[in-house]
PDB file of N, CA and C in Angstrom:
ATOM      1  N   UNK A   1       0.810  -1.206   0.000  1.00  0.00           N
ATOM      2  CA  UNK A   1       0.000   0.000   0.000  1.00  0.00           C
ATOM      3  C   UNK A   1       0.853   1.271   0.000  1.00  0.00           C
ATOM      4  N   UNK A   2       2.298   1.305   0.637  1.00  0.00           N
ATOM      5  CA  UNK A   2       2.729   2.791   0.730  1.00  0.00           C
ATOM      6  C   UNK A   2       3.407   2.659  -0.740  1.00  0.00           C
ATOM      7  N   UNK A   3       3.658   1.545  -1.192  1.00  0.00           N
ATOM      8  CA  UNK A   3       4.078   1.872  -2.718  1.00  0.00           C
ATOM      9  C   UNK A   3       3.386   2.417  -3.866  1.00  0.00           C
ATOM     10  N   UNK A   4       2.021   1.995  -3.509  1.00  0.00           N
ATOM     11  CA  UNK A   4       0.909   2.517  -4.082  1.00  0.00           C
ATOM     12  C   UNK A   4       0.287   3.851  -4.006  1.00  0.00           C
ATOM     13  N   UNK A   5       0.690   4.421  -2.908  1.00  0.00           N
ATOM     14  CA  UNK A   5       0.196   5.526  -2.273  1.00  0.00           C
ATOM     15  C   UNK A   5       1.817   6.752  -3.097  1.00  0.00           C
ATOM     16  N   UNK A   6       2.910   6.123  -2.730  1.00  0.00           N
ATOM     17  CA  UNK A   6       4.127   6.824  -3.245  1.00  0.00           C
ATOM     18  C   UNK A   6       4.044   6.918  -4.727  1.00  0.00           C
ATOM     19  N   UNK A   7       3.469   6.120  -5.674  1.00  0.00           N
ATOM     20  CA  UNK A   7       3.395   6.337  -6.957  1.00  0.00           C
ATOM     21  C   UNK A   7       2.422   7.385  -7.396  1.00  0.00           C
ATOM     22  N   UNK A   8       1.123   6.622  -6.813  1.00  0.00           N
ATOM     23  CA  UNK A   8       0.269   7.870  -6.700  1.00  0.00           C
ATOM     24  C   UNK A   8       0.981   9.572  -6.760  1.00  0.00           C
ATOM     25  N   UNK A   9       1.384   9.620  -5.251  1.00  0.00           N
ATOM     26  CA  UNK A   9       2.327  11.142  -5.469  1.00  0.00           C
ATOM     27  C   UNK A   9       2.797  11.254  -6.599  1.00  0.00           C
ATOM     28  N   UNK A  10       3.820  10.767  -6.851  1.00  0.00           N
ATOM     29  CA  UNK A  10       4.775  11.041  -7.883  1.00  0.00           C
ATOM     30  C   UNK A  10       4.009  11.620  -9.402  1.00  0.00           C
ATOM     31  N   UNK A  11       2.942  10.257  -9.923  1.00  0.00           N
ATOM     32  CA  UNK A  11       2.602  10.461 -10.915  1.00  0.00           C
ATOM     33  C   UNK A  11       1.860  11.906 -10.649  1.00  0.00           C
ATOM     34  N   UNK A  12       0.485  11.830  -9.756  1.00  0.00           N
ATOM     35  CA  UNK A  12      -0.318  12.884  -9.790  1.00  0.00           C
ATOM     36  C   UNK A  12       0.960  14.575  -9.747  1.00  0.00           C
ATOM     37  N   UNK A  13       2.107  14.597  -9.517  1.00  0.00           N
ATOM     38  CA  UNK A  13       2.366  15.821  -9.265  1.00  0.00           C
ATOM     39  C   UNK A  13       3.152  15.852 -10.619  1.00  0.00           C
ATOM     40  N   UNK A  14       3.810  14.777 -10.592  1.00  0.00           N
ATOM     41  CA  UNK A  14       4.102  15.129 -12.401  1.00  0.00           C
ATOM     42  C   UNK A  14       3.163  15.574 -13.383  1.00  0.00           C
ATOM     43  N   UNK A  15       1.789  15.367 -13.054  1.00  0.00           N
ATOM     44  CA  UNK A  15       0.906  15.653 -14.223  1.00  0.00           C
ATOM     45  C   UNK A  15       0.056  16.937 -13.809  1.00  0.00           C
ATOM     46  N   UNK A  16       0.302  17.311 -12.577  1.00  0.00           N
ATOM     47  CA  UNK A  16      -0.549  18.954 -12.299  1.00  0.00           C
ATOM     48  C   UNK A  16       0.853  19.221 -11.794  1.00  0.00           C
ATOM     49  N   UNK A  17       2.019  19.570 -12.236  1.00  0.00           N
ATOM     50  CA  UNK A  17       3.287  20.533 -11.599  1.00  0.00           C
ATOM     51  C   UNK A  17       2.997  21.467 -13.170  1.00  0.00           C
ATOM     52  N   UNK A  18       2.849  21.074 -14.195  1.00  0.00           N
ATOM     53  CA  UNK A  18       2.453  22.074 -15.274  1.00  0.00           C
ATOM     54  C   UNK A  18       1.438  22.830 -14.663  1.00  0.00           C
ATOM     55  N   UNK A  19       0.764  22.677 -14.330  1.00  0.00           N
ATOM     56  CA  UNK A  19      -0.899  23.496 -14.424  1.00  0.00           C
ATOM     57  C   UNK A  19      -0.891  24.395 -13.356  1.00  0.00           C
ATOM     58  N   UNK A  20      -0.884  25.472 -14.431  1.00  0.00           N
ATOM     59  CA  UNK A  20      -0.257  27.070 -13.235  1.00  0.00           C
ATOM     60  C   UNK A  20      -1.636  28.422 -13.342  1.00  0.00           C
ATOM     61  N   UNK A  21      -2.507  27.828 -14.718  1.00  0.00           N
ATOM     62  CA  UNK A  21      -3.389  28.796 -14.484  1.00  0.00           C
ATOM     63  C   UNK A  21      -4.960  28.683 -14.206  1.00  0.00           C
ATOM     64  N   UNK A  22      -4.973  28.048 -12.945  1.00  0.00           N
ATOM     65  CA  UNK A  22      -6.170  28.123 -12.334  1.00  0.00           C
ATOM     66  C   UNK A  22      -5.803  28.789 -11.507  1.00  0.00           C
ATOM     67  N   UNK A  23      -7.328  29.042 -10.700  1.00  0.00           N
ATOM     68  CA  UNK A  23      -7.664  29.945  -9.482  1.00  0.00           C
ATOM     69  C   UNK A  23      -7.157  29.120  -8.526  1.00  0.00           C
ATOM     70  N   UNK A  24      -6.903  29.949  -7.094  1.00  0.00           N
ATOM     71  CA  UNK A  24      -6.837  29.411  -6.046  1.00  0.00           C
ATOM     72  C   UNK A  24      -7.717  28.361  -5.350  1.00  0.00           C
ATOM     73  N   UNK A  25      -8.995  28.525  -5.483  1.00  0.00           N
ATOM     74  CA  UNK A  25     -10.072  27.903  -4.764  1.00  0.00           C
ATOM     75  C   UNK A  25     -10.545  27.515  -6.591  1.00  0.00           C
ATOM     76  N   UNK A  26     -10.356  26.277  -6.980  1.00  0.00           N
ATOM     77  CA  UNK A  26     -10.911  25.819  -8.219  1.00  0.00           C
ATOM     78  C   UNK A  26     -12.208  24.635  -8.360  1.00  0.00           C
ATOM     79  N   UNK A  27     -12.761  24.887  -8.771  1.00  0.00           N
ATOM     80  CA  UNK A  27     -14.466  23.161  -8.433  1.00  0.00           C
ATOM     81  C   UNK A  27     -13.475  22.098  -8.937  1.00  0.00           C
ATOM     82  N   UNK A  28     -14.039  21.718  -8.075  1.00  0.00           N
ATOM     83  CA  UNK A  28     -13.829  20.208  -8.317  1.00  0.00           C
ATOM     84  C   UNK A  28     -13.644  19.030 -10.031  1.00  0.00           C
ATOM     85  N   UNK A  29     -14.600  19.420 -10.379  1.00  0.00           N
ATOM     86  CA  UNK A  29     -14.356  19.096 -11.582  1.00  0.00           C
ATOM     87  C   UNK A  29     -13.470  19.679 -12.600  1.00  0.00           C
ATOM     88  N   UNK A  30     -13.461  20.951 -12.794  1.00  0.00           N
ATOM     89  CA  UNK A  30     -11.750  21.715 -12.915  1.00  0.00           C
ATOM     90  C   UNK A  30     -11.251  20.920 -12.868  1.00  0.00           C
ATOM     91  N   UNK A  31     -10.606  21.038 -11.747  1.00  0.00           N
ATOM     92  CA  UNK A  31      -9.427  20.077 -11.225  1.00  0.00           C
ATOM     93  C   UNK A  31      -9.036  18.789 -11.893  1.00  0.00           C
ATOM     94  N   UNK A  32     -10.530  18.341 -11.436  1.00  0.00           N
ATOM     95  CA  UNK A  32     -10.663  16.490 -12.134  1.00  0.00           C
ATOM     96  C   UNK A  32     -10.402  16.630 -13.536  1.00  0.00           C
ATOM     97  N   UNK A  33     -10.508  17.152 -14.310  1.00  0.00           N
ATOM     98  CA  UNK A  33     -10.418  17.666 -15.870  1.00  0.00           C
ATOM     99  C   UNK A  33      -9.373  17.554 -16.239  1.00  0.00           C
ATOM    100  N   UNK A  34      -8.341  18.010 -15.526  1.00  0.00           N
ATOM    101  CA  UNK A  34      -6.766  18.026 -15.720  1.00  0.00           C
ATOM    102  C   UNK A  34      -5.902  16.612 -15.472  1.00  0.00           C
ATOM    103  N   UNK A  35      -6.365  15.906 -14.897  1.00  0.00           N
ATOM    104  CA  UNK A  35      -5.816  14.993 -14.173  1.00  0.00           C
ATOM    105  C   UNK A  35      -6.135  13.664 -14.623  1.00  0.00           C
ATOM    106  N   UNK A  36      -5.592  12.910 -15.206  1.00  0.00           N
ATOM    107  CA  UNK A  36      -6.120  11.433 -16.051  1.00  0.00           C
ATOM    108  C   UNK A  36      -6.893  10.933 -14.660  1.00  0.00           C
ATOM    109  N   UNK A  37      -7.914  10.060 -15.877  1.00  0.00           N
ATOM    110  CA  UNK A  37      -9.195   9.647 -14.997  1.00  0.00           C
ATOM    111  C   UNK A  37      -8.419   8.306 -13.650  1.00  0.00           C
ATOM    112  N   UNK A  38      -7.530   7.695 -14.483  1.00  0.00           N
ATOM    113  CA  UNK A  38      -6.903   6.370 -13.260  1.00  0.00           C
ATOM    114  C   UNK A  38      -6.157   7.025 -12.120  1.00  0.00           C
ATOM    115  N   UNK A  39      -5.401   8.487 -12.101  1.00  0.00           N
ATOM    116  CA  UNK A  39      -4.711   9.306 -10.911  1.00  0.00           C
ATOM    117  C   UNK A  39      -6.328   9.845 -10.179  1.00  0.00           C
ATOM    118  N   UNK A  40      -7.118   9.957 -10.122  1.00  0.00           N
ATOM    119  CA  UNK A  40      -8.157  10.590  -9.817  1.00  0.00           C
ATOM    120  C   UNK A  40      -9.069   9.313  -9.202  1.00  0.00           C
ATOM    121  N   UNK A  41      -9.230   7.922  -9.438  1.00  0.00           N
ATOM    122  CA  UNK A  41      -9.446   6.824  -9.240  1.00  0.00           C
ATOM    123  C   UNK A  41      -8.608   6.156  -7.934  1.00  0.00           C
ATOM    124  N   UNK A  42      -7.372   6.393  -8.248  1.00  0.00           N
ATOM    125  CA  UNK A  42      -6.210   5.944  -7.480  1.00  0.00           C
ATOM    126  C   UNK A  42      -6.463   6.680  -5.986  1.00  0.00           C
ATOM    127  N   UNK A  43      -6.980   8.001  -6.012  1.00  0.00           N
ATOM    128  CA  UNK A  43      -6.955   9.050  -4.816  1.00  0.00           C
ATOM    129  C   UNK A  43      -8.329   8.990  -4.401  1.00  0.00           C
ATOM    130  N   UNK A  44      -9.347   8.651  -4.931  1.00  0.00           N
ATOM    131  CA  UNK A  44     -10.498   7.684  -4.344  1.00  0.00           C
ATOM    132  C   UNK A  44     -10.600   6.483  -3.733  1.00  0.00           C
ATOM    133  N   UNK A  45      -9.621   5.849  -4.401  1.00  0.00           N
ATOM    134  CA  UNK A  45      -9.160   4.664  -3.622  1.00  0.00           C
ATOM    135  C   UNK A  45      -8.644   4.627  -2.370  1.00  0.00           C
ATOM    136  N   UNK A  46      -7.472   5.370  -2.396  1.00  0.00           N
ATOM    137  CA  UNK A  46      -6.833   5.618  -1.189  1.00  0.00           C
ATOM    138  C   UNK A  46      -7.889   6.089  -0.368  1.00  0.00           C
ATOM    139  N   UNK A  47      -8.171   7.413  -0.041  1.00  0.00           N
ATOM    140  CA  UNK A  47      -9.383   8.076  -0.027  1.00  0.00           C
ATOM    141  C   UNK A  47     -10.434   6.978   1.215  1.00  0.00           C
ATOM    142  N   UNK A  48     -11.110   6.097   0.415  1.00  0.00           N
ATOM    143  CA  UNK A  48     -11.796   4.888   0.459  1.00  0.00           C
ATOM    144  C   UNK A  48     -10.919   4.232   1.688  1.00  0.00           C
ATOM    145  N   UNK A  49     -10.212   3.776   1.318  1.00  0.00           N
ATOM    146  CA  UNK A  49      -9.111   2.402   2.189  1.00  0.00           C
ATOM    147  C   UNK A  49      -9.162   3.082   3.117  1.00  0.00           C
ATOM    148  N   UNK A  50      -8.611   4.831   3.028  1.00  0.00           N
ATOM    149  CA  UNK A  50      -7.965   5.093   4.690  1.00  0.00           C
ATOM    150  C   UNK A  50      -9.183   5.435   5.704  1.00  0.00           C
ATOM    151  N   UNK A  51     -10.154   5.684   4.956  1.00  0.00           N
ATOM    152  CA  UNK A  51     -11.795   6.053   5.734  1.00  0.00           C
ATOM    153  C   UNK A  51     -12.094   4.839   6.247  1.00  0.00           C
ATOM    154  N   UNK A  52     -11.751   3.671   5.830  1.00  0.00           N
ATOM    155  CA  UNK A  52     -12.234   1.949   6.160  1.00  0.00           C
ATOM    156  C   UNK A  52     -11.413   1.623   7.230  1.00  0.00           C
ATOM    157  N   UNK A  53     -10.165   2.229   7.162  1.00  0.00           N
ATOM    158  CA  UNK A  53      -8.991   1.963   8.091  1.00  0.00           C
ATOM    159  C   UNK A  53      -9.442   2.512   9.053  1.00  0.00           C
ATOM    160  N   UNK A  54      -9.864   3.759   9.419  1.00  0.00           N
ATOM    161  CA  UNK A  54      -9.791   4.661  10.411  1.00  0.00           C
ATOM    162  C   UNK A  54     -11.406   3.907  11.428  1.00  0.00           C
ATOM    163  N   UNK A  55     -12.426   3.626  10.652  1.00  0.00           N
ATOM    164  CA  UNK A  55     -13.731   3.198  11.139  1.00  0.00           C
ATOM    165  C   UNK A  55     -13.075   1.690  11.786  1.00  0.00           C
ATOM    166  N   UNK A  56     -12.481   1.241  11.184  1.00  0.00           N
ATOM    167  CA  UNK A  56     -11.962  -0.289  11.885  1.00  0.00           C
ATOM    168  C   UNK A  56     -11.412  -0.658  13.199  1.00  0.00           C
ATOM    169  N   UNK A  57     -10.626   0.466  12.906  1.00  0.00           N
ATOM    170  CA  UNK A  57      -9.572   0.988  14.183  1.00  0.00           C
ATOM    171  C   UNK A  57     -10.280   1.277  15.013  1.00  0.00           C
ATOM    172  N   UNK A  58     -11.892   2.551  14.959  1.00  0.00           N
ATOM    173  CA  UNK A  58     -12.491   2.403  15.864  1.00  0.00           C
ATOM    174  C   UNK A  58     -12.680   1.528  16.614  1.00  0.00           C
ATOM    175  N   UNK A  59     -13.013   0.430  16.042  1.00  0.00           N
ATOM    176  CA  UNK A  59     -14.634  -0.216  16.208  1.00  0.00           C
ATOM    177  C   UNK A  59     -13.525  -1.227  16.821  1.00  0.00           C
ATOM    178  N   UNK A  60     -12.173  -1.661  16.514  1.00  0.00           N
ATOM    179  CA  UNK A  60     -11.541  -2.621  17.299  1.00  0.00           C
ATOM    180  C   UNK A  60     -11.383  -2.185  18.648  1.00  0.00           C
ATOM    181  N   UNK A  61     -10.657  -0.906  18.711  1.00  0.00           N
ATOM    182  CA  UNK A  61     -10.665  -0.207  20.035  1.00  0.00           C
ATOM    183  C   UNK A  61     -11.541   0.075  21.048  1.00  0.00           C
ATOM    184  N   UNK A  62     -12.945   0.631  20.360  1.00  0.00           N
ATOM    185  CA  UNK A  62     -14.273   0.436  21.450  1.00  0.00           C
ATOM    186  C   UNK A  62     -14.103  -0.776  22.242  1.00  0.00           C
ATOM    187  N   UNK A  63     -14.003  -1.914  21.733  1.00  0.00           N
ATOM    188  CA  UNK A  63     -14.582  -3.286  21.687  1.00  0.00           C
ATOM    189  C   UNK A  63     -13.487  -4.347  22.805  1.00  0.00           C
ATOM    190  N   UNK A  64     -12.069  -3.262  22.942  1.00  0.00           N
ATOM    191  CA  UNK A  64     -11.030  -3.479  23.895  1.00  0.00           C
ATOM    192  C   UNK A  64     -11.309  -3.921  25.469  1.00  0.00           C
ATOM    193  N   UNK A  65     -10.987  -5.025  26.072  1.00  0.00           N
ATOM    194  CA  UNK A  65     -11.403  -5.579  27.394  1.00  0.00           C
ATOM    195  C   UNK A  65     -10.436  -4.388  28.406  1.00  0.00           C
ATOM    196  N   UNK A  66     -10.822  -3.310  28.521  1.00  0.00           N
ATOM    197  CA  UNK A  66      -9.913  -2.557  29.414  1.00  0.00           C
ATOM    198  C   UNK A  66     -10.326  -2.243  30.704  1.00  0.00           C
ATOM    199  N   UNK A  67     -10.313  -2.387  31.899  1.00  0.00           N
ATOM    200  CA  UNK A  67     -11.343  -1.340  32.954  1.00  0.00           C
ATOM    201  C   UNK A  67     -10.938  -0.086  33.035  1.00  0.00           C
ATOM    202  N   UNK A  68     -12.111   0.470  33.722  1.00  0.00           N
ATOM    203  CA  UNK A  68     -11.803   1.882  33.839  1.00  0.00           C
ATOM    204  C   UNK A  68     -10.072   2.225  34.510  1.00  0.00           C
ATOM    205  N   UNK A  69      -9.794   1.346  34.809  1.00  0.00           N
ATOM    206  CA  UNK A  69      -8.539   1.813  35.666  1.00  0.00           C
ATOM    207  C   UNK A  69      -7.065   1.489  35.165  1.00  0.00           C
ATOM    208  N   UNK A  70      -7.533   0.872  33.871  1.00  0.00           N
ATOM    209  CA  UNK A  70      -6.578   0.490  32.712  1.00  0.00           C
ATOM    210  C   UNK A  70      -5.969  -0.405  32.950  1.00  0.00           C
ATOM    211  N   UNK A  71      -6.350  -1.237  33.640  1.00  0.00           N
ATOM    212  CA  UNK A  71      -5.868  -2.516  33.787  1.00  0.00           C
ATOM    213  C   UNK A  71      -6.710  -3.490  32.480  1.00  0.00           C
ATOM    214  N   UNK A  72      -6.008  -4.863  32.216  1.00  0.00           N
ATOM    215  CA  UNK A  72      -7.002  -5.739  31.289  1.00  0.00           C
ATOM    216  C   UNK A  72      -8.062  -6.272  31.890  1.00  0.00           C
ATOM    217  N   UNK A  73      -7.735  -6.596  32.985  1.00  0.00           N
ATOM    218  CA  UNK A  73      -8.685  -7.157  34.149  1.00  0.00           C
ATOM    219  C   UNK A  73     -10.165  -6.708  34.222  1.00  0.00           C
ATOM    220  N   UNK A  74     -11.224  -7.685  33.916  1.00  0.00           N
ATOM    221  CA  UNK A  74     -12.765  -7.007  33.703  1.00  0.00           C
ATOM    222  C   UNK A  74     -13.084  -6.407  34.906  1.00  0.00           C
TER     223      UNK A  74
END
């Protein structure tokens, strides 16, 4: 995954390090316009995974046998 995530970078900035004349605050689709549809896919993906990651992590941690006093002990 971080190889995936490192290519990602690379490619996506190679392909918007040209693109100098938009606005500061640009829509969304702008943006998406410039940018081949699979780099734009790729950052949905990620996107996706790390939102799945982060809810998981919750939901393992809630679910942790801890007492209030931080011991494991119920």
């Amino acid at each position: 995954m971080p190889i995936i995530i490192a290519l990602t970078a690379i490619f996506s900035y190679t392909t918007i390090r040209n693109v100098s004349d938009v606005d500061l605050v640009t829509p969304l689709s702008q943006v998406l316009g410039g940018v081949p549809i699979w780099v734009a896919g790729l950052m949905g993906l990620i996107a996706v995974v790390g939102t799945l990651a982060m809810i998981w992590l919750m939901y393992i941690f809630t679910r942790a046998p801890v007492s209030p006093d931080g011991s494991d002990e119920e």
